[in-house]
Protein backbone atom coordinates (compact mmCIF):
# COMPACT_ATOMS: atom_id res chain seq x y z
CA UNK A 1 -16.09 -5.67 -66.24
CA UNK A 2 -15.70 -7.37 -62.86
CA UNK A 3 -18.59 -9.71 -61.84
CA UNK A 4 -20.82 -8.90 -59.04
CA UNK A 5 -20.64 -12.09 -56.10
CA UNK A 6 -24.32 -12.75 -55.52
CA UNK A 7 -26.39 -12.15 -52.08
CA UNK A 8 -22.99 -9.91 -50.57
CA UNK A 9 -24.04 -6.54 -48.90
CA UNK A 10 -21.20 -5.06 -50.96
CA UNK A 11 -19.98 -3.35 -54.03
CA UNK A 12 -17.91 -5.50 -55.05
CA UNK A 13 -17.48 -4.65 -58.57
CA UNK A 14 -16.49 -1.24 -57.81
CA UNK A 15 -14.51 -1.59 -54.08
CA UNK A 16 -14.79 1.20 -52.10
CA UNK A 17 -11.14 2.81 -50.92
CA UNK A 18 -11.26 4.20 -47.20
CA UNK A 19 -8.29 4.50 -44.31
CA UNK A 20 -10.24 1.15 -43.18
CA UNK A 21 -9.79 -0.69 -46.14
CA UNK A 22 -6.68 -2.77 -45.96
CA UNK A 23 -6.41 -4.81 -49.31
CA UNK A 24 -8.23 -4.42 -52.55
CA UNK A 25 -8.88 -6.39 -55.59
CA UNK A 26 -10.02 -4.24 -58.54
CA UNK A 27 -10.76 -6.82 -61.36
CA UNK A 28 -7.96 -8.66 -60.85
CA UNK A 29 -7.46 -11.76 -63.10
CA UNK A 30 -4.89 -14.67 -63.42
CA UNK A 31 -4.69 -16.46 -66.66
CA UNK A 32 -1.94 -18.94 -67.64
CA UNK A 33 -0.38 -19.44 -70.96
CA UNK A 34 -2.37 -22.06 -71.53
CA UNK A 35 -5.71 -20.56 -71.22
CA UNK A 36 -6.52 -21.69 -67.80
CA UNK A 37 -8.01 -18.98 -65.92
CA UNK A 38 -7.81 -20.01 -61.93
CA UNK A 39 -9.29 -16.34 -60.95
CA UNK A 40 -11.77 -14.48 -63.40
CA UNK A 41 -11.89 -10.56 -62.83
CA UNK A 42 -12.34 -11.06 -58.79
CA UNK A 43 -13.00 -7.67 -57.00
CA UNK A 44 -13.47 -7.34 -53.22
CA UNK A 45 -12.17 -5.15 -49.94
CA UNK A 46 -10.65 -6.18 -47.03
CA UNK A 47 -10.98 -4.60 -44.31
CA UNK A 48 -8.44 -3.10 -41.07
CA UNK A 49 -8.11 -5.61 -38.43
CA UNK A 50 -10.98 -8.38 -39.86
CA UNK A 51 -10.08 -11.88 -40.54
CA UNK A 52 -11.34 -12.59 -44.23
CA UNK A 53 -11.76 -16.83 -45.09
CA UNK A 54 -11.31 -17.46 -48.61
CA UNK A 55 -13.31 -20.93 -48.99
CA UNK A 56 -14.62 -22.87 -51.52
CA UNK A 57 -13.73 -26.16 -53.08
CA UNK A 58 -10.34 -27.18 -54.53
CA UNK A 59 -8.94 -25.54 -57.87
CA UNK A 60 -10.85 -22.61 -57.22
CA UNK A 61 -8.39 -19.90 -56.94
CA UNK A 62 -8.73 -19.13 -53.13
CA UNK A 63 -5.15 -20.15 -53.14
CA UNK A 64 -4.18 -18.15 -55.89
CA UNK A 65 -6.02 -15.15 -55.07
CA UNK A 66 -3.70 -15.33 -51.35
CA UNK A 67 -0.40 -15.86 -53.51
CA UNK A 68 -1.39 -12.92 -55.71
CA UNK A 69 -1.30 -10.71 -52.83
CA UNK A 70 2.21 -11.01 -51.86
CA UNK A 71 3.22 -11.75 -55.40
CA UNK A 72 4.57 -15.38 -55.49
CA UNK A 73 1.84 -15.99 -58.21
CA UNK A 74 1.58 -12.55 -60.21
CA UNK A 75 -1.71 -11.03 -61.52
CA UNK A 76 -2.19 -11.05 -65.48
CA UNK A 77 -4.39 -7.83 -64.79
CA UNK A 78 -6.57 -5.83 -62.58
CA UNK A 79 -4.77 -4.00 -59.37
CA UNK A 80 -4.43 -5.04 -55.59
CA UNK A 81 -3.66 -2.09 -53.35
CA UNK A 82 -2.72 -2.57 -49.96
CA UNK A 83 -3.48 0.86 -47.91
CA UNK A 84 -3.68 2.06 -51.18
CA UNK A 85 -0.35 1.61 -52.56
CA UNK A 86 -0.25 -0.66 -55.84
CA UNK A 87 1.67 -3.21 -55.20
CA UNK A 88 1.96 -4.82 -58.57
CA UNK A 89 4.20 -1.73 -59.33
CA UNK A 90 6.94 -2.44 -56.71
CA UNK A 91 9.48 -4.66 -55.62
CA UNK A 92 8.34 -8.29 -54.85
CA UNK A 93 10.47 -9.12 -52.34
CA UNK A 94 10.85 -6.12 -50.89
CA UNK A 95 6.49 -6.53 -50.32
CA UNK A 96 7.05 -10.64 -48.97
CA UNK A 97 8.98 -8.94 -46.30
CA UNK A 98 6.84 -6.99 -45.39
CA UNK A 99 3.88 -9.07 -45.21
CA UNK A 100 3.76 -12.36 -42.52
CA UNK A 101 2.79 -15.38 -44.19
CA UNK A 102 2.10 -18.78 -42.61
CA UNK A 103 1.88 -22.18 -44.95
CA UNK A 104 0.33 -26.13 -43.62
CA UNK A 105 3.49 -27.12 -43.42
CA UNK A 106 5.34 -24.27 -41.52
CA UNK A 107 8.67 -24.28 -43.87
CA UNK A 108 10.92 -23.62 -40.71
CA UNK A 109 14.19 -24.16 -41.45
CA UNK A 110 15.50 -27.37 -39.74
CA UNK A 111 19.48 -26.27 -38.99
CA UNK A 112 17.95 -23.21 -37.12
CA UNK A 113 16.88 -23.05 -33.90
CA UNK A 114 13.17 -21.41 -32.88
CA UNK A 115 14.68 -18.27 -31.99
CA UNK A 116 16.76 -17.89 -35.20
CA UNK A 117 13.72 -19.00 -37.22
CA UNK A 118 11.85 -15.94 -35.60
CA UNK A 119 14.36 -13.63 -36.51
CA UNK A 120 14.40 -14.10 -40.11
CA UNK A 121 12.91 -11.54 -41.43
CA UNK A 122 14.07 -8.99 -38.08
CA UNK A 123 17.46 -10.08 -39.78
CA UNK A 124 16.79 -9.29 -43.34
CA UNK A 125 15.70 -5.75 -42.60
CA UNK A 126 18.38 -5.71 -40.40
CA UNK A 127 17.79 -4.88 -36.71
CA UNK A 128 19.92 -4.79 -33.84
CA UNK A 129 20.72 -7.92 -31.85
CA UNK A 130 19.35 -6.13 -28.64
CA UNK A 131 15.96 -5.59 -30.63
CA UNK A 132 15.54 -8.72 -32.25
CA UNK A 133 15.92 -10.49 -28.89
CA UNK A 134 13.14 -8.46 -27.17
CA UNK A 135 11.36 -9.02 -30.25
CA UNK A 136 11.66 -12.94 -30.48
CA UNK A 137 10.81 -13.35 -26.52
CA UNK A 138 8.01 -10.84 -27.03
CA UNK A 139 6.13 -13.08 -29.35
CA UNK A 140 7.16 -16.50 -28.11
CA UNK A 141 5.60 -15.68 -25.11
CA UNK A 142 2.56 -14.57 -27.40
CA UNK A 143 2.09 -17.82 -29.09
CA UNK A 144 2.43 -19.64 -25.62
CA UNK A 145 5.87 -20.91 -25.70
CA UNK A 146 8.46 -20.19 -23.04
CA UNK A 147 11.58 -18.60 -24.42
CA UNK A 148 13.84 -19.91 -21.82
CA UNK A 149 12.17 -23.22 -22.80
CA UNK A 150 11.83 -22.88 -26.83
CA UNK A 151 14.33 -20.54 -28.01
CA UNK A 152 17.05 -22.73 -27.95
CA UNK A 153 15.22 -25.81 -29.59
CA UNK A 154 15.46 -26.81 -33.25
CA UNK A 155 12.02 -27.88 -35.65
CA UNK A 156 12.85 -31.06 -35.20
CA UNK A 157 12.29 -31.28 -31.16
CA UNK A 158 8.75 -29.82 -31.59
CA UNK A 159 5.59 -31.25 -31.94
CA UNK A 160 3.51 -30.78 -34.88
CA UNK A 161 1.46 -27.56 -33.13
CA UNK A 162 4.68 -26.25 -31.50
CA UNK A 163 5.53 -25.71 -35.06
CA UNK A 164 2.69 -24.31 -36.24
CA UNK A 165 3.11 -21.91 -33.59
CA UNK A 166 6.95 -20.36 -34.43
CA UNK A 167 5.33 -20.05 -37.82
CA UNK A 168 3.20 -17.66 -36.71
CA UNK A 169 5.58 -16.11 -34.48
CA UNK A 170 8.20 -15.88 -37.42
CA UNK A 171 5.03 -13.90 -39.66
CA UNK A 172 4.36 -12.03 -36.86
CA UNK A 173 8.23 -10.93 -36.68
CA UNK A 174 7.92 -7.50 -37.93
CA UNK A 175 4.65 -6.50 -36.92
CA UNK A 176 3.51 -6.95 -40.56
CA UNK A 177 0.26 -4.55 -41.86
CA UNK A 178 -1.19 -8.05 -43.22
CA UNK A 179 -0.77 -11.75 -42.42
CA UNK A 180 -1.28 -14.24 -45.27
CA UNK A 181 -2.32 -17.53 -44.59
CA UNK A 182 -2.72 -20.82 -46.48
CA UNK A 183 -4.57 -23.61 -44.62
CA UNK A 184 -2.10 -23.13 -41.99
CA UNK A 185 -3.57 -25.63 -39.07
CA UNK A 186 -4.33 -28.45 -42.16
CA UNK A 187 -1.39 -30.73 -40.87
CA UNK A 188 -2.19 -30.77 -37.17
CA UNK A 189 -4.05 -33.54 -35.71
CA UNK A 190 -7.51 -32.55 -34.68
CA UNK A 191 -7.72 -32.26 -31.19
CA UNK A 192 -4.13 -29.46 -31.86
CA UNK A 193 -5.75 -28.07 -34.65
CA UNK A 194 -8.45 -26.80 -32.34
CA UNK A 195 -6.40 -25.56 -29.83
CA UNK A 196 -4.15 -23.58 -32.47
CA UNK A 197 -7.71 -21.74 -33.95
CA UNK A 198 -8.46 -20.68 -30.29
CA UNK A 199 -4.79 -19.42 -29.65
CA UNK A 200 -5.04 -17.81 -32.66
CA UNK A 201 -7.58 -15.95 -32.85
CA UNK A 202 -7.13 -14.58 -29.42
CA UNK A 203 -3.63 -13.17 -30.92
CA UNK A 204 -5.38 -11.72 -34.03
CA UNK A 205 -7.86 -9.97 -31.79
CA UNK A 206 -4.81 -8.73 -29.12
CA UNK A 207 -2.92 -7.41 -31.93
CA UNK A 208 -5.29 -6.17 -34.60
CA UNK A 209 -3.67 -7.84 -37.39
CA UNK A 210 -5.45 -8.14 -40.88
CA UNK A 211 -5.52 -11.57 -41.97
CA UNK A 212 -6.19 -13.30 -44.96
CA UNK A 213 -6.76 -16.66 -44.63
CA UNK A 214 -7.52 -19.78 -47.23
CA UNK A 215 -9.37 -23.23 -45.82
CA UNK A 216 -11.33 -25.66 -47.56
CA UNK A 217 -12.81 -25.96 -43.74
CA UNK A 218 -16.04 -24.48 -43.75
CA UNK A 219 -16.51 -25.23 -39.70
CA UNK A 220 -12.88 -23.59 -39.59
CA UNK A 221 -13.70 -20.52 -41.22
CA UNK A 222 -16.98 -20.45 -39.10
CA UNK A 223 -15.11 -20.92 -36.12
CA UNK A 224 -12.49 -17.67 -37.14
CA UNK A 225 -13.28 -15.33 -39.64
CA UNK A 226 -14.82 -12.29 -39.18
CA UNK A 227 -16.82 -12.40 -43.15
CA UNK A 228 -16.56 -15.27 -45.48
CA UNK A 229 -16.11 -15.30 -49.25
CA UNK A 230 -16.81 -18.19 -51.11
CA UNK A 231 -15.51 -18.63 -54.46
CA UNK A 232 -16.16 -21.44 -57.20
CA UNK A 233 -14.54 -22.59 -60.28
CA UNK A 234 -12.70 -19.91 -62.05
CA UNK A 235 -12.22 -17.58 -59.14
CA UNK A 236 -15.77 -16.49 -59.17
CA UNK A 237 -17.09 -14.98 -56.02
CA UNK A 238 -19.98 -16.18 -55.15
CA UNK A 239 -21.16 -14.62 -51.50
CA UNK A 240 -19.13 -12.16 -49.76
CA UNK A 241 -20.89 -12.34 -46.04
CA UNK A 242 -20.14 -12.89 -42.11
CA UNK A 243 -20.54 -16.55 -41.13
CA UNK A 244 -23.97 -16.43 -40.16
CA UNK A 245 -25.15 -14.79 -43.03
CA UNK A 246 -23.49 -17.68 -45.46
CA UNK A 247 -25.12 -20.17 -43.09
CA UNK A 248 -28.57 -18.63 -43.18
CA UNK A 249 -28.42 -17.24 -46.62
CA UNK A 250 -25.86 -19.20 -48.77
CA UNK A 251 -26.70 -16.67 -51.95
CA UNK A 252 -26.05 -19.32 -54.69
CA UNK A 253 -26.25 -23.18 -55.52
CA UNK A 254 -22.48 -23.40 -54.84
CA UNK A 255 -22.78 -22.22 -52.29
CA UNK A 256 -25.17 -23.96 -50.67
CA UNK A 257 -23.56 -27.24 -51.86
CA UNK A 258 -20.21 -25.87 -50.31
CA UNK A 259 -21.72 -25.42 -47.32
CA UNK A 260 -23.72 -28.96 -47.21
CA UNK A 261 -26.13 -29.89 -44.85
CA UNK A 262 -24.60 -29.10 -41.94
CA UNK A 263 -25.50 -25.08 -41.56
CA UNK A 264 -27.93 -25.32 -38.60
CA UNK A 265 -25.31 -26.88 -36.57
CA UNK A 266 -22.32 -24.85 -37.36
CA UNK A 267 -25.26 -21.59 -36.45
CA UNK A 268 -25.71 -23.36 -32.78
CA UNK A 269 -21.87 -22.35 -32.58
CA UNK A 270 -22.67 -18.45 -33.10
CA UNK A 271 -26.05 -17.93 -32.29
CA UNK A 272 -26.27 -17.59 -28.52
CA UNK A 273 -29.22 -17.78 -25.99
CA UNK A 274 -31.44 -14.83 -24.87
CA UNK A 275 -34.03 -13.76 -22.44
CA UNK A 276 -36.88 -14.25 -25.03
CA UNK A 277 -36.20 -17.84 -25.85
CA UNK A 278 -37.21 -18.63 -22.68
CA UNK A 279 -39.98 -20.10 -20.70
CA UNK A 280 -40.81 -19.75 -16.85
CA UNK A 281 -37.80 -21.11 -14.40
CA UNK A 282 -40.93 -22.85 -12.55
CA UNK A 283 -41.26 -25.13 -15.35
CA UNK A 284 -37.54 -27.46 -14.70
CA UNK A 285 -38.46 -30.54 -13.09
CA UNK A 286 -36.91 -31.25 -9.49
CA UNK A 287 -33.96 -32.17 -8.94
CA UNK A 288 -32.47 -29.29 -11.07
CA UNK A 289 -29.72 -29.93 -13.25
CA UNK A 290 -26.79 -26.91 -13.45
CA UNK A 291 -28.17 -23.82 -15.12
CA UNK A 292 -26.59 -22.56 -18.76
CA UNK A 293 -26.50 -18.64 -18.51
CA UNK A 294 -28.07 -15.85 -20.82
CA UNK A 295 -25.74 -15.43 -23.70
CA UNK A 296 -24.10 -19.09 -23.90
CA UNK A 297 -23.53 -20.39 -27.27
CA UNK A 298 -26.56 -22.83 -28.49
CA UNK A 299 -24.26 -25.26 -29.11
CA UNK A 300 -23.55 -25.53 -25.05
CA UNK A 301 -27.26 -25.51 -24.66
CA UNK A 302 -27.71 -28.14 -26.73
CA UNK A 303 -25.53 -30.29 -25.44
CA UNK A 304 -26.60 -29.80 -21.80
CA UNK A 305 -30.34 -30.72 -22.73
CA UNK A 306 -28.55 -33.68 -24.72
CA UNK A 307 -26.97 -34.79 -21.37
CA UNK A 308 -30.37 -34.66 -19.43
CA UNK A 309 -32.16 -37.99 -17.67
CA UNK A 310 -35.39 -39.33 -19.43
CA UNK A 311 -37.07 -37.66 -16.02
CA UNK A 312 -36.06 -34.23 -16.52
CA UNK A 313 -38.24 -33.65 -19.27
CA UNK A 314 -35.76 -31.36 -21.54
CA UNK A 315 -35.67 -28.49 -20.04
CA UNK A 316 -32.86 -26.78 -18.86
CA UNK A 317 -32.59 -24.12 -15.97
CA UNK A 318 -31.13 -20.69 -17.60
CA UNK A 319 -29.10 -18.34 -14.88
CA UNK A 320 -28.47 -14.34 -15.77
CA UNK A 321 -25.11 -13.00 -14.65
CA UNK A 322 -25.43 -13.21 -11.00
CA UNK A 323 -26.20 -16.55 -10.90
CA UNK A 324 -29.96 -15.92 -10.49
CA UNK A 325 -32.07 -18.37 -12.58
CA UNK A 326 -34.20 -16.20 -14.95
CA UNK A 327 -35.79 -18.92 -17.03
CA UNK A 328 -35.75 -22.48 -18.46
CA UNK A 329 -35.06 -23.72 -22.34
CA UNK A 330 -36.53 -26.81 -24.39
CA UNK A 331 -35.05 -28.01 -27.68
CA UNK A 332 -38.12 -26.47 -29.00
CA UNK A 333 -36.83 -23.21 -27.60
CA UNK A 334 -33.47 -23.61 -29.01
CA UNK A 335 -34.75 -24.40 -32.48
CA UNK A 336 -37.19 -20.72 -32.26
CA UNK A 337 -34.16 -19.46 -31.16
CA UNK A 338 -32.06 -20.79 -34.76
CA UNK A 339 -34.79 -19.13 -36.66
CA UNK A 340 -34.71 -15.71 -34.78
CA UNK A 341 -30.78 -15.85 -35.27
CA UNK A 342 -31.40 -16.63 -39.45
CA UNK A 343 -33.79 -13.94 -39.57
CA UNK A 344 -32.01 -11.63 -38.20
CA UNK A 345 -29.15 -12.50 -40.32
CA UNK A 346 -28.40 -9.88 -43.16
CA UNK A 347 -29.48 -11.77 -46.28
């Protein structure tokens, strides 16, 4: 029998079917022949149009689990439907082609240029010319790189991010039901690697793909997915949750440990300020630093009462919509404002 993750909301031993379910595992299991078992009888749902992290520490199946589901590692048992069709009973290839899927290291190929790259898969199911063009254009543009600019360039002339970015575009090709991905900023530098989650999940939410995506990253999946599941050794899933919920509520001692000591400042990146965190506007010292406004991330508070002079007694001014300053905030007010967010968080 499929074991239950601890501390998720869900069923997860029994995953519920519905038109918004996009992927299921039902007890799935991968064994090799030589007794190593990197995913033990893992059952979970993925929703329509959610971006699902598979975290957890290294050798413990998140990888496998995203290879199962477009069958370049196949399941020794259990099912995983996507829209409820089986697809352990079809063709594998047939199922890669339909279903985008975006590696660290991109895997262009280098004697094509960005626009043939793009049209791989267009090719293989064999569109028209006229169609595959509009197509290729359609999603450069997308991924912010000029066609008239890109199209013509081969992997070679781009920069690490420009790379990452035709990867996309080439999973993106054929509009696929489900996008697969497998640490896919992990070999950009830093500063890129930022930029790429931003640009991406602005596509993801434009188109209303479903992706699945592994990280060891906790601060990336924080930073992107819509819920969180966090496996350990063995493929066991240990919390199935949205990020603030793992942050305030890791469910397990792996998860906690995956997570480190770093939760309260990951939550100052989704938590946000409100009108009851804060005191009287009368209270800011002259002269007035620039207001933050109601609903800015606590992260951007912080850092503005970080930036304050010794003589403006951290506090920050706090503006509503119009401009209008409604209130001030302390660090003591941000901290009663972490708290509210964690208990409000769905243990």
């Amino acid at each position: 029998m499929a074991s239950t993750p601890t501390g998720t909301t869900e069923a997860a031993a029994f995953p519920t079917i519905t038109d918004e379910t996009a992927i299921v595992f039902d007890g799935v299991r991968k064994e090799y022949p030589n007794g190593t078992v990197a995913v033990g009888d893992l059952s979970l749902s993925v929703r329509e149009h959610e971006m699902l992290a598979l975290v957890g520490p290294s050798g413990c199946g998140k990888s496998t689990t995203l290879r199962m589901t477009n069958r370049l590692v196949e399941p020794s048992a259990g099912r995983i439907l996507l829209r409820g069709e089986d697809i352990t009973q079809g063709d594998p290839v047939a199922l890669r082609r339909r279903i985008g899927y975006v590696i660290q290291n991109v895997g262009l190929f280098p004697h094509r240029t960005v626009a043939q790259n793009v049209a791989t898969v267009p090719g293989l199911l064999g569109w028209d010319k006229a169609r595959t063009r509009a197509r290729v254009g359609e999603l450069l543009e997308l991924v912010g790189l000029a066609p008239d600019t890109y199209a013509k360039r081969y992997p070679h002339e781009l920069s690490g991010g420009e790379r990452q970015r035709v990867g996309v575009a080439r999973a993106l090709a054929t509009d696929p039901p489900v996008l697969l991905m497998d640490e896919p900023f992990g070999a950009v530098d830093p500063a890129g690697r930022r930029r790429l989650q931003t640009e991406f999940r602005r596509i993801q939410r434009e188109l209303g793909t479903t992706v699945l995506f592994v990280t060891h990253d906790i601060d990336e999946a924080v930073r992107l997915a819509d819920r969180i599941a966090v496996f350990s050794f063995g493929g066991h899933l240990e919390q199935l949750a949205e990020p603030l919920t793992v942050l305030a509520h890791p469910a397990s001692d792996a998860v906690r440990e995956f997570i480190g000591d770093g939760a309260p400042v990951r939550m100052l990146g989704l938590a946000v300020v409100q009108r009851g965190d804060l005191d009287g506007p009368e209270l800011v010292s002259a002269p007035a630093p620039a207001p933050i406004t109601v609903g800015a991330p606590l992260s951007v508070a912080f850092e503005a009462i970080a930036a304050l002079p010794g003589s403006a007694m951290g506090r920050v001014p706090v503006a509503d919509e119009t401009g209008a300053v409604v209130g001030s905030l302390t660090a003591d007010g941000i901290l009663a404002a972490l708290r509210r967010t964690a208990d409000a968080a769905v243990a």
